[in-house]
N, C-alpha and C. Protein backbone atom coordinates (compact mmCIF):
# COMPACT_ATOMS: atom_id res chain seq x y z
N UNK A 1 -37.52 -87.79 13.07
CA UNK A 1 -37.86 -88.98 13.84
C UNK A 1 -36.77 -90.02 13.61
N UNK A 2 -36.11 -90.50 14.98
CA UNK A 2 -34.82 -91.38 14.84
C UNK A 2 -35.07 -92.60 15.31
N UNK A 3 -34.78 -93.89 14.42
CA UNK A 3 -34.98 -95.18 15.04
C UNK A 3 -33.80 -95.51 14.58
N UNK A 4 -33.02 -96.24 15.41
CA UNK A 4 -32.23 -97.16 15.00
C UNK A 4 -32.03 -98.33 15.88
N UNK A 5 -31.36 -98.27 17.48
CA UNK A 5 -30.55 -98.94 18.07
C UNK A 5 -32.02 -98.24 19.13
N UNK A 6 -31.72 -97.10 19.38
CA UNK A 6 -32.71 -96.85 20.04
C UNK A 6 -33.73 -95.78 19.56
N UNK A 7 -34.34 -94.37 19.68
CA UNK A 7 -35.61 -93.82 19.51
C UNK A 7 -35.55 -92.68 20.00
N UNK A 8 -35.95 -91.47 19.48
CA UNK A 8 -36.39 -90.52 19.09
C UNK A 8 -36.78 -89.27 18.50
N UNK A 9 -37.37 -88.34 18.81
CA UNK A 9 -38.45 -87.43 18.06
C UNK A 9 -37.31 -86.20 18.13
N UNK A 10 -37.15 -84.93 16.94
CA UNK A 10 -36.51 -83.89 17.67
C UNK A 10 -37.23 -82.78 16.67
N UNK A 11 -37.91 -81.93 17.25
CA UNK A 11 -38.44 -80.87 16.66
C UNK A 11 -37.32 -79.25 16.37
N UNK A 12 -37.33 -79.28 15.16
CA UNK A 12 -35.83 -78.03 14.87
C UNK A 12 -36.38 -76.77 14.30
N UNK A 13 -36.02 -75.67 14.73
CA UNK A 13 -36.32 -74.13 14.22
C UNK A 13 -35.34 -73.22 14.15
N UNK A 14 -34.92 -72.93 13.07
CA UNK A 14 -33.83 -72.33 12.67
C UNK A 14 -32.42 -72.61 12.99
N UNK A 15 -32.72 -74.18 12.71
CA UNK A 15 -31.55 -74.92 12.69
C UNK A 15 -30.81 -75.22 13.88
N UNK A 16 -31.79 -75.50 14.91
CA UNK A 16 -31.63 -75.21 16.72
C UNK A 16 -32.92 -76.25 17.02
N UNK A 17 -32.18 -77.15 18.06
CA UNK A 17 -33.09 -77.63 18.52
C UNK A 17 -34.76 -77.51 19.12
N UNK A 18 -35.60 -77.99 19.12
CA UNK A 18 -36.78 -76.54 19.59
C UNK A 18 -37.63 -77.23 20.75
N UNK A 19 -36.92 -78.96 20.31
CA UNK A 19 -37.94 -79.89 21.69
C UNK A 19 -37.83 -81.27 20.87
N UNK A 20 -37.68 -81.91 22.10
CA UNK A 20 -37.39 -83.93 22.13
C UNK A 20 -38.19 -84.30 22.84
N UNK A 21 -38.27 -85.62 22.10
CA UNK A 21 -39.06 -86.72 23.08
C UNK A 21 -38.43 -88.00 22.74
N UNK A 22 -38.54 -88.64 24.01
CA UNK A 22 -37.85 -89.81 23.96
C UNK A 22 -36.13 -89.74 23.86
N UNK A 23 -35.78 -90.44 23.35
CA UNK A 23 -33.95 -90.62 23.27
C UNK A 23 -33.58 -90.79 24.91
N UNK A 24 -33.79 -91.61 26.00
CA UNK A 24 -33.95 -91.48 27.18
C UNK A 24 -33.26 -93.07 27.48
N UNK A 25 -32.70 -93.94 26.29
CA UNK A 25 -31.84 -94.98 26.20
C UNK A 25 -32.20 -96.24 26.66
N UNK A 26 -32.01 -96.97 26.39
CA UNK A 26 -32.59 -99.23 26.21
C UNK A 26 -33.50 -99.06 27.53
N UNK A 27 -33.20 -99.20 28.36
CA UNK A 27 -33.44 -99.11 29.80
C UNK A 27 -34.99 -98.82 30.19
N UNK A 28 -35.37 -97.64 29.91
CA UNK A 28 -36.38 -96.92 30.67
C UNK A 28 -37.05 -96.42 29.18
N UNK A 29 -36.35 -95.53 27.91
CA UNK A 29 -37.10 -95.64 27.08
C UNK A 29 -36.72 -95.90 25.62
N UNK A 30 -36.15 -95.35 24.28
CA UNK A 30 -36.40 -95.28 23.31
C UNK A 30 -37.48 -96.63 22.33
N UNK A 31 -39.05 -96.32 23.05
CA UNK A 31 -39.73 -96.60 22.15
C UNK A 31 -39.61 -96.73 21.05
N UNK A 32 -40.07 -98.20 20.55
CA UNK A 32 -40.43 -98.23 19.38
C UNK A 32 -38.66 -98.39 18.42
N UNK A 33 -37.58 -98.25 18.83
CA UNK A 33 -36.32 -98.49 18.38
C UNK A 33 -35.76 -99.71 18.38
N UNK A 34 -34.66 -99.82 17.63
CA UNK A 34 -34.29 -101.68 17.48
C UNK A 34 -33.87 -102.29 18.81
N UNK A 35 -33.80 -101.82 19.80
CA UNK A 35 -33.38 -102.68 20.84
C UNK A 35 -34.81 -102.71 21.56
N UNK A 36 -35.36 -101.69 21.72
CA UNK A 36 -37.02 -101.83 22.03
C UNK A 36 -38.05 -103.15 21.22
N UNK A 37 -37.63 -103.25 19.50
CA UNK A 37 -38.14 -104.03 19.11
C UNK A 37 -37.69 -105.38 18.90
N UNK A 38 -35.86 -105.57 19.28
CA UNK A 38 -35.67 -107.01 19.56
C UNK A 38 -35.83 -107.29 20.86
N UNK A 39 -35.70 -106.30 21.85
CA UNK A 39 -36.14 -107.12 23.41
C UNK A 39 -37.77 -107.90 23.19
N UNK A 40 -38.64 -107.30 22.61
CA UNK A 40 -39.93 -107.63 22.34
C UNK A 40 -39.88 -108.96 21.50
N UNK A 41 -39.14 -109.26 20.64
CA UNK A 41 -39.11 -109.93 20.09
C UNK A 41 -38.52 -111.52 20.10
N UNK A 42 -37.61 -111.43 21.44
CA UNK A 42 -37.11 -112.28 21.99
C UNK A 42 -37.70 -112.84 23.31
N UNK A 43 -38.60 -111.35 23.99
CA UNK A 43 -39.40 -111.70 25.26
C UNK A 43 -40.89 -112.57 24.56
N UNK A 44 -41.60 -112.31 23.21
CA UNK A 44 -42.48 -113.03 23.00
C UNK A 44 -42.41 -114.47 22.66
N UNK A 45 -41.21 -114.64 21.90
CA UNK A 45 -40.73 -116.15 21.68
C UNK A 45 -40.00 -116.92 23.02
N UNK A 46 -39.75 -115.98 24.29
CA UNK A 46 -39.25 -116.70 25.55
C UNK A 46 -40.53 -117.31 25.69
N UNK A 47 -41.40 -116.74 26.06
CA UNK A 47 -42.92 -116.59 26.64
C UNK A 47 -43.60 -117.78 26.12
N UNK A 48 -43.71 -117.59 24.54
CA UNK A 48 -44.21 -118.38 23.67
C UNK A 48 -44.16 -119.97 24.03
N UNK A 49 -42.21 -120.11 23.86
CA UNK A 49 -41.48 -121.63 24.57
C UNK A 49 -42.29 -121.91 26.10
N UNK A 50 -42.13 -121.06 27.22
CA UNK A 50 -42.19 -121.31 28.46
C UNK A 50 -43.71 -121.43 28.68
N UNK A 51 -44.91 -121.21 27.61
CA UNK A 51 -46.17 -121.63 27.39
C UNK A 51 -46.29 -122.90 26.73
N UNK A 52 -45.38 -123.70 26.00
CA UNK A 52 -45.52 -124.36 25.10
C UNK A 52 -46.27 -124.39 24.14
N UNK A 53 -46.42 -123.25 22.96
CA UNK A 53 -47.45 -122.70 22.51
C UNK A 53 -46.63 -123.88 21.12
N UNK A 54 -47.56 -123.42 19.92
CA UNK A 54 -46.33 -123.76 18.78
C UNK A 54 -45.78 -122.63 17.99
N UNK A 55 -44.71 -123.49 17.24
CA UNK A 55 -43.86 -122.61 17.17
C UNK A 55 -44.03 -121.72 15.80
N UNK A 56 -43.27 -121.01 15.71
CA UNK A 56 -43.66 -119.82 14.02
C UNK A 56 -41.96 -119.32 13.70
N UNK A 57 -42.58 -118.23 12.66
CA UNK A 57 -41.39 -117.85 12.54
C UNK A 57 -40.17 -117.18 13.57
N UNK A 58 -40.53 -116.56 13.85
CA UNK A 58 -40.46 -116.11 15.00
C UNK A 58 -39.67 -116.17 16.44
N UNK A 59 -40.20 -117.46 17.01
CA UNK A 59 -39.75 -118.24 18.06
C UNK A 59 -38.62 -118.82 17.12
N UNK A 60 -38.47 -119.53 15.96
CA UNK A 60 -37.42 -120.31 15.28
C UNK A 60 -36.62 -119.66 14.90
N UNK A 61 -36.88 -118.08 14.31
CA UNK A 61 -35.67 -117.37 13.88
C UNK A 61 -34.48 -116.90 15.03
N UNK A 62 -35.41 -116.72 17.00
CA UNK A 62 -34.70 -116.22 17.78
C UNK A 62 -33.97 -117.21 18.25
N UNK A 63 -34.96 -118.72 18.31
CA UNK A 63 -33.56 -120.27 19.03
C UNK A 63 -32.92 -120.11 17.93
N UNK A 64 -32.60 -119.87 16.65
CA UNK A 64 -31.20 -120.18 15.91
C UNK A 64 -30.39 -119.07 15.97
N UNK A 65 -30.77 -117.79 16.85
CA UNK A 65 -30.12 -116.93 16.59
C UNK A 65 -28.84 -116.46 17.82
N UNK A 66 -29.98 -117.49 18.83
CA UNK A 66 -29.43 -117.88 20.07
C UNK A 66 -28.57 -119.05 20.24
N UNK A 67 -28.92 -119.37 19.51
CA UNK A 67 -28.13 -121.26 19.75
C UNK A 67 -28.85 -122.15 20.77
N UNK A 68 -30.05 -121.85 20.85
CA UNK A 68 -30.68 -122.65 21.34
C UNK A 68 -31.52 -123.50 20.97
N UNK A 69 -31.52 -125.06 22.00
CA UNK A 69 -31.74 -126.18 21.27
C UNK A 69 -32.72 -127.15 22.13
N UNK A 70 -33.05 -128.13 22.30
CA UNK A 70 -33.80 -129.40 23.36
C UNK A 70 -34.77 -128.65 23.20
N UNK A 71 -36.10 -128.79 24.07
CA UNK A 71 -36.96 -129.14 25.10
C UNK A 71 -37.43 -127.37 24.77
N UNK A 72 -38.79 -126.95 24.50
CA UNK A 72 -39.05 -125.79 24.33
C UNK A 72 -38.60 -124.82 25.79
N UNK A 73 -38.83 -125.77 27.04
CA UNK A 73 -38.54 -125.01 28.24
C UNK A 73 -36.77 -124.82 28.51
N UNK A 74 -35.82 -125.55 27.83
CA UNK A 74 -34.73 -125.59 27.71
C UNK A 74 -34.34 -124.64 27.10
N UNK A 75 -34.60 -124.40 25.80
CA UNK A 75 -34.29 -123.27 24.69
C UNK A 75 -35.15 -121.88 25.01
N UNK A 76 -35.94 -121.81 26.00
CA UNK A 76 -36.45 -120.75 26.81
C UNK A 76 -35.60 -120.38 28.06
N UNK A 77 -34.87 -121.58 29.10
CA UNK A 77 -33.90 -121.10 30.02
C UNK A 77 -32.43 -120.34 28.99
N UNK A 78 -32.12 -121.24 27.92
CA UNK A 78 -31.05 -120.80 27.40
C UNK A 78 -30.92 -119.40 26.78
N UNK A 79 -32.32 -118.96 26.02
CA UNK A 79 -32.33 -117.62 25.61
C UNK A 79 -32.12 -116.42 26.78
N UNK A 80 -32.75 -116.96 27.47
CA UNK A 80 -32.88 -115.83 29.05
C UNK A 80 -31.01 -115.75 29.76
N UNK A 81 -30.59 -116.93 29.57
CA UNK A 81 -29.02 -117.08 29.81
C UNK A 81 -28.47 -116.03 28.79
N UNK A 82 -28.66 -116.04 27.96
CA UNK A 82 -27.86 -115.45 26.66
C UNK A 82 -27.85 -114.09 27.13
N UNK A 83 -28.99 -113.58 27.26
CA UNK A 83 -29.70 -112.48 27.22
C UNK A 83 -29.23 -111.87 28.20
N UNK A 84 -28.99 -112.07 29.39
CA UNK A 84 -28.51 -111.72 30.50
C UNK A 84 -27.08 -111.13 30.84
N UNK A 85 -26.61 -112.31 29.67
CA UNK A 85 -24.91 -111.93 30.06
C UNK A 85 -24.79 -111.07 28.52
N UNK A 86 -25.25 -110.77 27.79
CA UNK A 86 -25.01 -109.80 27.00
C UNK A 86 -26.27 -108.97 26.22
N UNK A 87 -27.23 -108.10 26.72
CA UNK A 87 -27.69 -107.21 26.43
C UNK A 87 -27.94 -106.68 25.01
N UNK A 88 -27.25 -106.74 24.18
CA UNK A 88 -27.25 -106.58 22.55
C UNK A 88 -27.89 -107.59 22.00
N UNK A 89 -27.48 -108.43 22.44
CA UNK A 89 -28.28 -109.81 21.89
C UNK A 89 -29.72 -109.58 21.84
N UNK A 90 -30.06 -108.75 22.88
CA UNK A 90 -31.36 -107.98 22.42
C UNK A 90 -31.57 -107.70 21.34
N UNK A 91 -31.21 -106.47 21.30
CA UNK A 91 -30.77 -105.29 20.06
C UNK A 91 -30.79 -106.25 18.58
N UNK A 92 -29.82 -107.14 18.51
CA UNK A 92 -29.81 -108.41 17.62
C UNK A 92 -31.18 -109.01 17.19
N UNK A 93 -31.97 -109.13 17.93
CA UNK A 93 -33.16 -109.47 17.22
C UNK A 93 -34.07 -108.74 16.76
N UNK A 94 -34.18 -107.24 16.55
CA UNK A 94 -34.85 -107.02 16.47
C UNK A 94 -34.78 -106.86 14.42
N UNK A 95 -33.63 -107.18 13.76
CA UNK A 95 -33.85 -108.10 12.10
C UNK A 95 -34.73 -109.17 12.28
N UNK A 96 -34.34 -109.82 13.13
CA UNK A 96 -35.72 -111.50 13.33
C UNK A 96 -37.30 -110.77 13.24
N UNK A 97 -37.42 -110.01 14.24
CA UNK A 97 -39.01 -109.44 14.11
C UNK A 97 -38.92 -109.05 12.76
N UNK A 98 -38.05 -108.24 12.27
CA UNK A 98 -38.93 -107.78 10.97
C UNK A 98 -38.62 -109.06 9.60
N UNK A 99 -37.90 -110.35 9.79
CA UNK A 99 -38.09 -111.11 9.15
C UNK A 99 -39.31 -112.08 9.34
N UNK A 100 -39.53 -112.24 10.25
CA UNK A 100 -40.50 -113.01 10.68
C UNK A 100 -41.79 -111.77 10.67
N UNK A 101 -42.43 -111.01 10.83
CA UNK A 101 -43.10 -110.57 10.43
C UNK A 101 -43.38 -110.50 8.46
N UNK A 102 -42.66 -110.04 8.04
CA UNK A 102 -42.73 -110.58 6.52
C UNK A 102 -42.83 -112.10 6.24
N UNK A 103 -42.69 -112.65 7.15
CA UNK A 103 -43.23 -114.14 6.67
C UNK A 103 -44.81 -114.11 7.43
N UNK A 104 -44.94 -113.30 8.03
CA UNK A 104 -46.77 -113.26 8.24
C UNK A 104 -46.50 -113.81 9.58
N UNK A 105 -45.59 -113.59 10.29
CA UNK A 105 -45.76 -114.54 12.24
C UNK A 105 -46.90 -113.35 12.87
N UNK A 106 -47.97 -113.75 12.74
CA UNK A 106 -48.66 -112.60 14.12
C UNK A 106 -48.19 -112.07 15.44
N UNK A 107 -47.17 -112.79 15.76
CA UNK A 107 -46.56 -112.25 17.48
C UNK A 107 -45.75 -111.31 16.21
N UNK A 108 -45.07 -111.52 15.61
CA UNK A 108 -44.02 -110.03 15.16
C UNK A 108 -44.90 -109.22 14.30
N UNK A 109 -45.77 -109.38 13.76
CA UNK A 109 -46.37 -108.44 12.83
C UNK A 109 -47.01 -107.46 14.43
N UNK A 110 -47.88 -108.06 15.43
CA UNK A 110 -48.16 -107.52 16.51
C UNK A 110 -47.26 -106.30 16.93
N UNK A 111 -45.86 -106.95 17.23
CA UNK A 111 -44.83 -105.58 17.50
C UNK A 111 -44.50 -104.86 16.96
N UNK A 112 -44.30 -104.86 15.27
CA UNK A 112 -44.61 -104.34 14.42
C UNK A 112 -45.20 -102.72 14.31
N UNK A 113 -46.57 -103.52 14.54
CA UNK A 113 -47.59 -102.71 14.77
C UNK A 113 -47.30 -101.74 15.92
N UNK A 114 -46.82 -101.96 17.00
CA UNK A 114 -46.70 -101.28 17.97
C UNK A 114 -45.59 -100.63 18.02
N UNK A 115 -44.75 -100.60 17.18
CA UNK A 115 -43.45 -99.90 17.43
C UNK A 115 -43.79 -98.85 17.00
N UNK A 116 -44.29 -98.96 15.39
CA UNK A 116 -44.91 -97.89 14.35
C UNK A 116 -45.94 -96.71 15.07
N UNK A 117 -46.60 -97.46 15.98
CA UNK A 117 -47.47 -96.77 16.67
C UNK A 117 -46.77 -95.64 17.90
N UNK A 118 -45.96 -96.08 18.18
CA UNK A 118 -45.14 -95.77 19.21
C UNK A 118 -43.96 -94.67 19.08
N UNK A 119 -43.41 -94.72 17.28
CA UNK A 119 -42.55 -93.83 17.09
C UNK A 119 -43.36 -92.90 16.65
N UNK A 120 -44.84 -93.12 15.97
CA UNK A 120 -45.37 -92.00 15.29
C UNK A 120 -45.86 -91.15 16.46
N UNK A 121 -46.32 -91.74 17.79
CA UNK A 121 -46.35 -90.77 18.64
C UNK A 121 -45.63 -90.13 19.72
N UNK A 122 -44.48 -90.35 18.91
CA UNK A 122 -42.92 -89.25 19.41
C UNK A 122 -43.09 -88.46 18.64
N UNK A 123 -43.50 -88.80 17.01
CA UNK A 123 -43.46 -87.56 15.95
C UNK A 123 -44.81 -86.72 16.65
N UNK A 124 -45.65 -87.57 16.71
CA UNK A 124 -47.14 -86.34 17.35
C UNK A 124 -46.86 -85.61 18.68
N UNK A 125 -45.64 -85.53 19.62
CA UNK A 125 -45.47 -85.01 20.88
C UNK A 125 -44.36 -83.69 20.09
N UNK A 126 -43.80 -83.79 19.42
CA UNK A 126 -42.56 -82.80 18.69
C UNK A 126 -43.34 -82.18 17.73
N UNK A 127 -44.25 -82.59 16.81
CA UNK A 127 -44.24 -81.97 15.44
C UNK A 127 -45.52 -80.65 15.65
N UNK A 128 -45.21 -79.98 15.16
CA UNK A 128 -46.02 -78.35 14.77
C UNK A 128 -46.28 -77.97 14.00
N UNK A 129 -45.49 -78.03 12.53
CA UNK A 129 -45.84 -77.84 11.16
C UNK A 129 -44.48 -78.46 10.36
N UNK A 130 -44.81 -78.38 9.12
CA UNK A 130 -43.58 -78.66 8.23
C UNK A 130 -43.36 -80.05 7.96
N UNK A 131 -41.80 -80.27 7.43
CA UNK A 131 -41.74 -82.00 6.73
C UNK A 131 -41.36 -83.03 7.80
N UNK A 132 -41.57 -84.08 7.70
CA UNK A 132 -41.15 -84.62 8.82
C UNK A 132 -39.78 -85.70 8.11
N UNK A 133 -38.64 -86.13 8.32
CA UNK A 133 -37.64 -86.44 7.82
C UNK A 133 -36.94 -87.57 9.15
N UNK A 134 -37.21 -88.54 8.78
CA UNK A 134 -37.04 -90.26 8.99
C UNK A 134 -35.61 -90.57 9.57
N UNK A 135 -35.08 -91.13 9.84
CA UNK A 135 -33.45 -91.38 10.05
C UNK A 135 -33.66 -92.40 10.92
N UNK A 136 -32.00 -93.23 10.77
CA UNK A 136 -31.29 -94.71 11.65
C UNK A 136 -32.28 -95.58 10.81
N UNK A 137 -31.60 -96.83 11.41
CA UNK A 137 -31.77 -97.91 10.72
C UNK A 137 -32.82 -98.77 10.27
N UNK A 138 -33.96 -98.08 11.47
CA UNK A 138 -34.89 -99.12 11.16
C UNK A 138 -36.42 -97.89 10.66
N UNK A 139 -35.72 -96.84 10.50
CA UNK A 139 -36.43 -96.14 9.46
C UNK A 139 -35.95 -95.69 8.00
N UNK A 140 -35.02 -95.73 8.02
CA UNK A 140 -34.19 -95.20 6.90
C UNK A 140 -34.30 -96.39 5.48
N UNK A 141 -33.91 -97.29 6.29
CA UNK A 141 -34.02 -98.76 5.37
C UNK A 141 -35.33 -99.49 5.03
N UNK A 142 -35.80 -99.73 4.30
CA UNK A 142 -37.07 -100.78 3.67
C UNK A 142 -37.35 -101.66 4.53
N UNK A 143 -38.08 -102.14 5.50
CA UNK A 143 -38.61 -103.23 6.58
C UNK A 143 -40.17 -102.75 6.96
N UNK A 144 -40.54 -103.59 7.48
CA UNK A 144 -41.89 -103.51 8.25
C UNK A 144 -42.24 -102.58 8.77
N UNK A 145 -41.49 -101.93 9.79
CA UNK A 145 -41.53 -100.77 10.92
C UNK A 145 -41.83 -99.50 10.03
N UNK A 146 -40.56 -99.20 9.21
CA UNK A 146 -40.25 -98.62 8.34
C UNK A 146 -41.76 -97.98 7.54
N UNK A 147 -42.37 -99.12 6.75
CA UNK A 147 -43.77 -99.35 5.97
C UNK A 147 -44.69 -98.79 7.11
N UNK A 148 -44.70 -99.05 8.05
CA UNK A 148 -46.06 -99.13 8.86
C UNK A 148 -46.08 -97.85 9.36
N UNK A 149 -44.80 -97.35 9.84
CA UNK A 149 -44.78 -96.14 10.22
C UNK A 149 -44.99 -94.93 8.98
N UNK A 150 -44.60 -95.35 7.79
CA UNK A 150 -45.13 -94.44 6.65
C UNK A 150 -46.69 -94.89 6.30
N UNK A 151 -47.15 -95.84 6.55
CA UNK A 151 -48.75 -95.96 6.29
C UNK A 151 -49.29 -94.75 7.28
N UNK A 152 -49.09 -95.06 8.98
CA UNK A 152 -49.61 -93.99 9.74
C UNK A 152 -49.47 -92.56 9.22
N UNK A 153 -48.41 -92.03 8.95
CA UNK A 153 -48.48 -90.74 8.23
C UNK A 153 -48.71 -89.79 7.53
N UNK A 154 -49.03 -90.77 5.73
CA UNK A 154 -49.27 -90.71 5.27
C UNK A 154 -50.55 -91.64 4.17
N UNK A 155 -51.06 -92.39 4.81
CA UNK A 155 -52.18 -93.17 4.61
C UNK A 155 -53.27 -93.00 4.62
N UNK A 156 -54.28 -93.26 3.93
CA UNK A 156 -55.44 -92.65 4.18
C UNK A 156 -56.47 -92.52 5.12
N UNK A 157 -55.91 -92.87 6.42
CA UNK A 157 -56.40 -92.78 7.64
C UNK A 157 -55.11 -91.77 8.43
N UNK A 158 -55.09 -90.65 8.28
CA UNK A 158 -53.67 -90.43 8.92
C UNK A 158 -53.98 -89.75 10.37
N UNK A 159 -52.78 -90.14 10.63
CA UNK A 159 -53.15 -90.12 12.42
C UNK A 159 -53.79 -88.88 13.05
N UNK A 160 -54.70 -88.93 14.21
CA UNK A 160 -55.31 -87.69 14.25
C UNK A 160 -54.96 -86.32 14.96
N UNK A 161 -54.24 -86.99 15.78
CA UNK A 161 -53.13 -86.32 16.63
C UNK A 161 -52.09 -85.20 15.66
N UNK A 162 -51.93 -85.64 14.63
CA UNK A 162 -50.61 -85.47 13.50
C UNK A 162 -51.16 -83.93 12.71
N UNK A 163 -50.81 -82.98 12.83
CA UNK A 163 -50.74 -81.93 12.32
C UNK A 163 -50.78 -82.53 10.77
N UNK A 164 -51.07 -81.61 9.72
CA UNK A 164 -50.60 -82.08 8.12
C UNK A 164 -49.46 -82.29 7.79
N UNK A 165 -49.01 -83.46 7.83
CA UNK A 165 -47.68 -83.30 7.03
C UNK A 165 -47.29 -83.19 5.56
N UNK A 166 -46.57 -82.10 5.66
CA UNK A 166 -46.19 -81.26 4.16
C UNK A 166 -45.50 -82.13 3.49
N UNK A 167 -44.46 -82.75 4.05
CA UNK A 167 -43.98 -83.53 3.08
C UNK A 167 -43.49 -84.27 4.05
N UNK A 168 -43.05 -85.69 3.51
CA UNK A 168 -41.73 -86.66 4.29
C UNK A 168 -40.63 -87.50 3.57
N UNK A 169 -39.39 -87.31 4.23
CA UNK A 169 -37.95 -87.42 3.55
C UNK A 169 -37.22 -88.34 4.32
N UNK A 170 -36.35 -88.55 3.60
CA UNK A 170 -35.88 -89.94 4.71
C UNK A 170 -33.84 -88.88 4.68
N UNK A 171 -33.65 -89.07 5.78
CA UNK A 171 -32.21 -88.35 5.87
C UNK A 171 -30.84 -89.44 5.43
N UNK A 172 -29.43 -88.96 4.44
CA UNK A 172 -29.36 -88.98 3.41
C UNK A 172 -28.29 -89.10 4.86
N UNK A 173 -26.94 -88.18 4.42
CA UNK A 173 -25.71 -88.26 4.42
C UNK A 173 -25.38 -87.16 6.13
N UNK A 174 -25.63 -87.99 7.02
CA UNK A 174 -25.30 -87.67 8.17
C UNK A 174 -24.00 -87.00 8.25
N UNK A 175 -23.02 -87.23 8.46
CA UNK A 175 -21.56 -86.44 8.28
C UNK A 175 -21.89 -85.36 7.69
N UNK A 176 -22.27 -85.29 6.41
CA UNK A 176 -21.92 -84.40 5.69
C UNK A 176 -22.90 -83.13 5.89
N UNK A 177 -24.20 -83.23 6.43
CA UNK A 177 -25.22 -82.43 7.04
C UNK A 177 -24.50 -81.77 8.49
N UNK A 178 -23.85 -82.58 9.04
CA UNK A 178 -23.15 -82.13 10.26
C UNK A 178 -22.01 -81.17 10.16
N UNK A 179 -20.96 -81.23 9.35
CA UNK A 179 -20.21 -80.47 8.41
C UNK A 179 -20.60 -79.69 7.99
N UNK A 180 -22.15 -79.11 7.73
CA UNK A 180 -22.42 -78.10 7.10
C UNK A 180 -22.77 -77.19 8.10
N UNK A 181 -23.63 -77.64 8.87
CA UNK A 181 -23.83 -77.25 9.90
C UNK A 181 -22.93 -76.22 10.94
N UNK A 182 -21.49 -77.38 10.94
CA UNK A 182 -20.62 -76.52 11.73
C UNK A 182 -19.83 -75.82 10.92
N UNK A 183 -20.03 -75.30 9.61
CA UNK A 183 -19.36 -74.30 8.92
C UNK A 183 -20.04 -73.21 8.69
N UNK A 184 -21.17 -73.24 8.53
CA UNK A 184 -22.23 -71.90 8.39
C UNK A 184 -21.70 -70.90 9.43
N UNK A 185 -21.10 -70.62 10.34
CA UNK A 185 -20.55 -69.68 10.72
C UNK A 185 -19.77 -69.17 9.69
N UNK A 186 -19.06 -69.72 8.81
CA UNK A 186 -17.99 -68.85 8.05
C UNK A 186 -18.44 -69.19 6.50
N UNK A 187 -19.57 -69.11 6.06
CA UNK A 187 -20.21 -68.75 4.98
C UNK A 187 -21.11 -67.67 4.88
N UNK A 188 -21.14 -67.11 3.55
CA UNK A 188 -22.20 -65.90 3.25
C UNK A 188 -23.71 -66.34 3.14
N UNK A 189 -24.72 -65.46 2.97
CA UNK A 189 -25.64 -66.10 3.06
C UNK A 189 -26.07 -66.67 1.66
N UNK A 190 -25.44 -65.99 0.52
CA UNK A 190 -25.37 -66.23 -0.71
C UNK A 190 -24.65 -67.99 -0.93
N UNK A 191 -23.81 -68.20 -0.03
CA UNK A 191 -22.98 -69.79 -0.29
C UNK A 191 -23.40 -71.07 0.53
N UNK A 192 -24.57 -70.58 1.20
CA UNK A 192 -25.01 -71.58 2.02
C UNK A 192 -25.68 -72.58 1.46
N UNK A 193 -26.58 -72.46 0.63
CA UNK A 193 -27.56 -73.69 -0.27
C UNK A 193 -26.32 -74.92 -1.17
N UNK A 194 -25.31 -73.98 -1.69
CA UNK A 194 -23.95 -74.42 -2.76
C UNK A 194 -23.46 -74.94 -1.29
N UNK A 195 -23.21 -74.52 -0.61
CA UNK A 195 -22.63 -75.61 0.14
C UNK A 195 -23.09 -76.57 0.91
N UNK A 196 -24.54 -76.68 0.94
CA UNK A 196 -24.94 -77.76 0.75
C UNK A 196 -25.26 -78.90 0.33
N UNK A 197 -25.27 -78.24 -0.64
CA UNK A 197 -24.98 -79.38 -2.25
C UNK A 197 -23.59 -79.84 -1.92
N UNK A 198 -22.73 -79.02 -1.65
CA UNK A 198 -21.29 -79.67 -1.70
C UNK A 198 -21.10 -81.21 -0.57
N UNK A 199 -21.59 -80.57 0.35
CA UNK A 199 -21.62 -81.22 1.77
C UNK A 199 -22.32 -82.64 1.47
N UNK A 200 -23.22 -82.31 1.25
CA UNK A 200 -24.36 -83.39 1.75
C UNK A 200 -24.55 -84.48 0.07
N UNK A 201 -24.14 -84.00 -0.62
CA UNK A 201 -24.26 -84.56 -2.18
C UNK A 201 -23.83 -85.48 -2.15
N UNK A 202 -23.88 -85.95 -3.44
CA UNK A 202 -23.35 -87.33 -3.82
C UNK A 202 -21.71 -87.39 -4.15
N UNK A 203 -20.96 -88.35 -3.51
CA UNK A 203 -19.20 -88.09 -3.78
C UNK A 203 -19.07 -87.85 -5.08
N UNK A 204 -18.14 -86.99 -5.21
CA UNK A 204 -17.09 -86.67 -6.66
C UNK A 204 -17.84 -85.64 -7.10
């Protein structure tokens, strides 16, 4: 299960792809991924301003992140300006949601919630048996998403959809898994585990 920039699921059998979901890019899908969860995160604090609601963490972490300033309906035209002429700036907020959710903002703990919900059921459309193994940024690393999506999994309510999961791992040294990968053609079957260790290990 891949979150980072964007989202998704890839089910593998004998080291061969076996079935995806999601990875379908900003646009149309990767659920639940960091540009999925800063567009959300910048569209609730637009919303928020252009309601004149008050303000939280949240809405304050995205006007400073924007440079926006005056009049809540001002710093709501200006974010939407930003946003428009550069697209990442999305992507960019979606650290604000998970800071502002750790400060307790209910609009980001909300998305939060829904991202987690959202990647675990990419893992429930792919998964069949076996470990399930985490990767990109906004699973790999310690944050909110991260937490919530390991509560669903492994929590004592675990999702119902979700086959047992045997175990779960968070993925380590990308390159070097890829490298191994494309050398197993010219290893024995005896040197394959050792060269994994080699590959994927820790330098030196």
């Amino acid at each position: 299960m891949l979150a980072g920039t964007g989202a998704a699921a890839a089910r593998f059998a004998a080291r061969q792809i076996d079935g995806v979901a999601d990875g379908l890019g900003w646009l149309l899908g990767d659920e639940g991924g960091g540009f999925w969860i800063g567009r959300a995160g910048v569209r609730a604090a637009v919303r928020a301003l252009d309601a004149g609601s008050p303000c939280g963490p949240l809405i304050e972490l995205v006007c400073e992140r924007f440079g926006a300033s005056g009049s809540p309906r001002r710093r709501a035209e200006h974010i939407v300006r930003v946003a428009q002429a550069d697209r990442m700036m999305l992507a960019a907020g979606a650290p604000l949601v998970g800071h502002a959710a750790d400060l307790g903002d209910p609009r980001a703990l909300a998305i939060v919630r829904e991202a987690a919900e959202r990647l675990v059921a990419l893992a429930c459309r792919v998964h069949r048996a076996g470990p399930i193994v985490v990767a990109g940024g906004v699973l790999a690393n310690d944050g909110p998403v991260r937490r919530a999506v390991l509560r669903l999994l492994t929590g004592p309510d675990p999702v119902p959809a979700l086959p047992v999961v045997t175990s779960l791992g968070t993925a380590q040294n990308g390159p070097g898994a890829a490298s191994w990968l494309a050398a197993l053609g010219h290893l024995g079957d005896d040197q394959v585990q050792t060269a994994h260790l080699r590959f994927t290990g820790p330098a030196g």
